[in-house]
Protein backbone atom coordinates (compact mmCIF):
# COMPACT_ATOMS: atom_id res chain seq x y z
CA UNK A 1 -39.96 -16.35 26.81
CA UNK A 2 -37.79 -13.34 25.50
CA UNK A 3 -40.28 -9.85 24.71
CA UNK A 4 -38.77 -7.76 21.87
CA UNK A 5 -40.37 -4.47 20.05
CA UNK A 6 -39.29 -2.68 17.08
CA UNK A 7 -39.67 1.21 16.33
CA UNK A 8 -40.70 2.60 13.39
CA UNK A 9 -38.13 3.41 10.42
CA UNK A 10 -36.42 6.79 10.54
CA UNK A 11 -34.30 8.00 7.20
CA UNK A 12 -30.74 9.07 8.02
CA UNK A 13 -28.25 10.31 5.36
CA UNK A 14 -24.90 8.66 5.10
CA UNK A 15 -22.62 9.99 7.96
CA UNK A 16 -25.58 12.08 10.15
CA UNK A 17 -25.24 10.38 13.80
CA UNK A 18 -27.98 8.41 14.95
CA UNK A 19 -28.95 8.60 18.61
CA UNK A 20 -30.78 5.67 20.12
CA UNK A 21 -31.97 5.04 23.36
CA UNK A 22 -33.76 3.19 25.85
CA UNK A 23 -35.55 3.74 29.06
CA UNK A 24 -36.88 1.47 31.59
CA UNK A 25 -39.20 2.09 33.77
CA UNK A 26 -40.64 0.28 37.04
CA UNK A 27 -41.44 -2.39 37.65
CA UNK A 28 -39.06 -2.95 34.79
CA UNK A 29 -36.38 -5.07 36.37
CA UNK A 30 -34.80 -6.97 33.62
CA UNK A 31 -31.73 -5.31 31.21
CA UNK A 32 -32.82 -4.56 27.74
CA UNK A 33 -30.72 -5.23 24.94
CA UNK A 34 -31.04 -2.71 21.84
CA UNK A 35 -29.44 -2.13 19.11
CA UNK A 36 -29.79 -0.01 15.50
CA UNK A 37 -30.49 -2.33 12.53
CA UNK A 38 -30.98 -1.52 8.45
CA UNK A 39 -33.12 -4.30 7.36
CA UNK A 40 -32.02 -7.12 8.80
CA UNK A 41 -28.23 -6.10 9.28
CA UNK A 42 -27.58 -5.23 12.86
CA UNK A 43 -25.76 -1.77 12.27
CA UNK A 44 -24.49 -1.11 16.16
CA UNK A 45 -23.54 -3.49 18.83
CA UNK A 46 -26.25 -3.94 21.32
CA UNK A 47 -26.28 -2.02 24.19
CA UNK A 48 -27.99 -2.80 27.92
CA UNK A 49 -30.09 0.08 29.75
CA UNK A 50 -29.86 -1.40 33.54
CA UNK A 51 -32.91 -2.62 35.61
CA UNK A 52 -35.43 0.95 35.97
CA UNK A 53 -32.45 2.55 33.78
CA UNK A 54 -31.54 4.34 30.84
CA UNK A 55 -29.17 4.36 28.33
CA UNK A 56 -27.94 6.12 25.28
CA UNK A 57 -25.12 5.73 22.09
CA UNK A 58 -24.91 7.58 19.40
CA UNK A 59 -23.62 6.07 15.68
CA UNK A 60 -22.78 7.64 12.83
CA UNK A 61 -25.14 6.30 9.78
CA UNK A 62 -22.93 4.19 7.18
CA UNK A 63 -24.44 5.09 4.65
CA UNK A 64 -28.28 6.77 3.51
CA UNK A 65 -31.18 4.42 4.57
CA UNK A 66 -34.05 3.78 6.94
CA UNK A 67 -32.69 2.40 10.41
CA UNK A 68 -34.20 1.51 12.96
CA UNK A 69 -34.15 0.63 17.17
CA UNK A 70 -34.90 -2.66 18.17
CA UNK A 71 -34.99 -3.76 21.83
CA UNK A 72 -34.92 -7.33 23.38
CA UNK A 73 -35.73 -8.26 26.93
CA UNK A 74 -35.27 -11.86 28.33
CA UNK A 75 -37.89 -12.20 30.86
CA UNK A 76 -40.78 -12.60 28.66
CA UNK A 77 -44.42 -11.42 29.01
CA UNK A 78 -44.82 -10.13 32.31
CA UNK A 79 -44.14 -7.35 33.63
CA UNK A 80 -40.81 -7.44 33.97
CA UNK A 81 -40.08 -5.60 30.55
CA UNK A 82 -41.23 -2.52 30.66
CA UNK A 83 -40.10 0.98 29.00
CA UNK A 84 -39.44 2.44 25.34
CA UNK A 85 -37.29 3.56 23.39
CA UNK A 86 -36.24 6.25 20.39
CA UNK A 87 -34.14 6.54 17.17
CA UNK A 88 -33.48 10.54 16.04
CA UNK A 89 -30.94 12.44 14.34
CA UNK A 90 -28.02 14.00 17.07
């Protein structure tokens, strides 16, 4: 069973650089997949924080809209998923 959360919707203006990142903590021991989306267009590629990791990118906003982060982890509902995340202007 794959485990996936969304944040909430942050406004960027066309060209301001969106920073996005995720943290695991333990026991989390799976890689999370995340990834900046408008809608339901996938905006960045996704990127993997590591087992009780981090990881960060930073994307310049194609144009002015509401984006926002949304992470996947394969390992479904136990604890092996565990962490958050954040979308804010850089």
């Amino acid at each position: 069973m794959d485990k996936e959360v969304s944040s909430k919707t942050v406004y960027f203006s066309k060209g301001e650089t969106i920073q996005y990142e995720w943290q695991n903590v333990s026991p989390g021991i799976q890689h999370i997949a995340f990834a900046v989306y408008n809608g339901t267009t996938k905006i960045t590629p996704f990127v993997y924080a590591p087992a009780n990791g981090n990881e960060s990118e930073t994307y310049p906003a194609p144009h002015s809209g509401y984006y926002f982060l949304y992470a996947l982890c394969q390992g479904g509902g136990d604890n092996q998923c565990e962490g958050g995340g954040r979308i804010s202007p850089f």
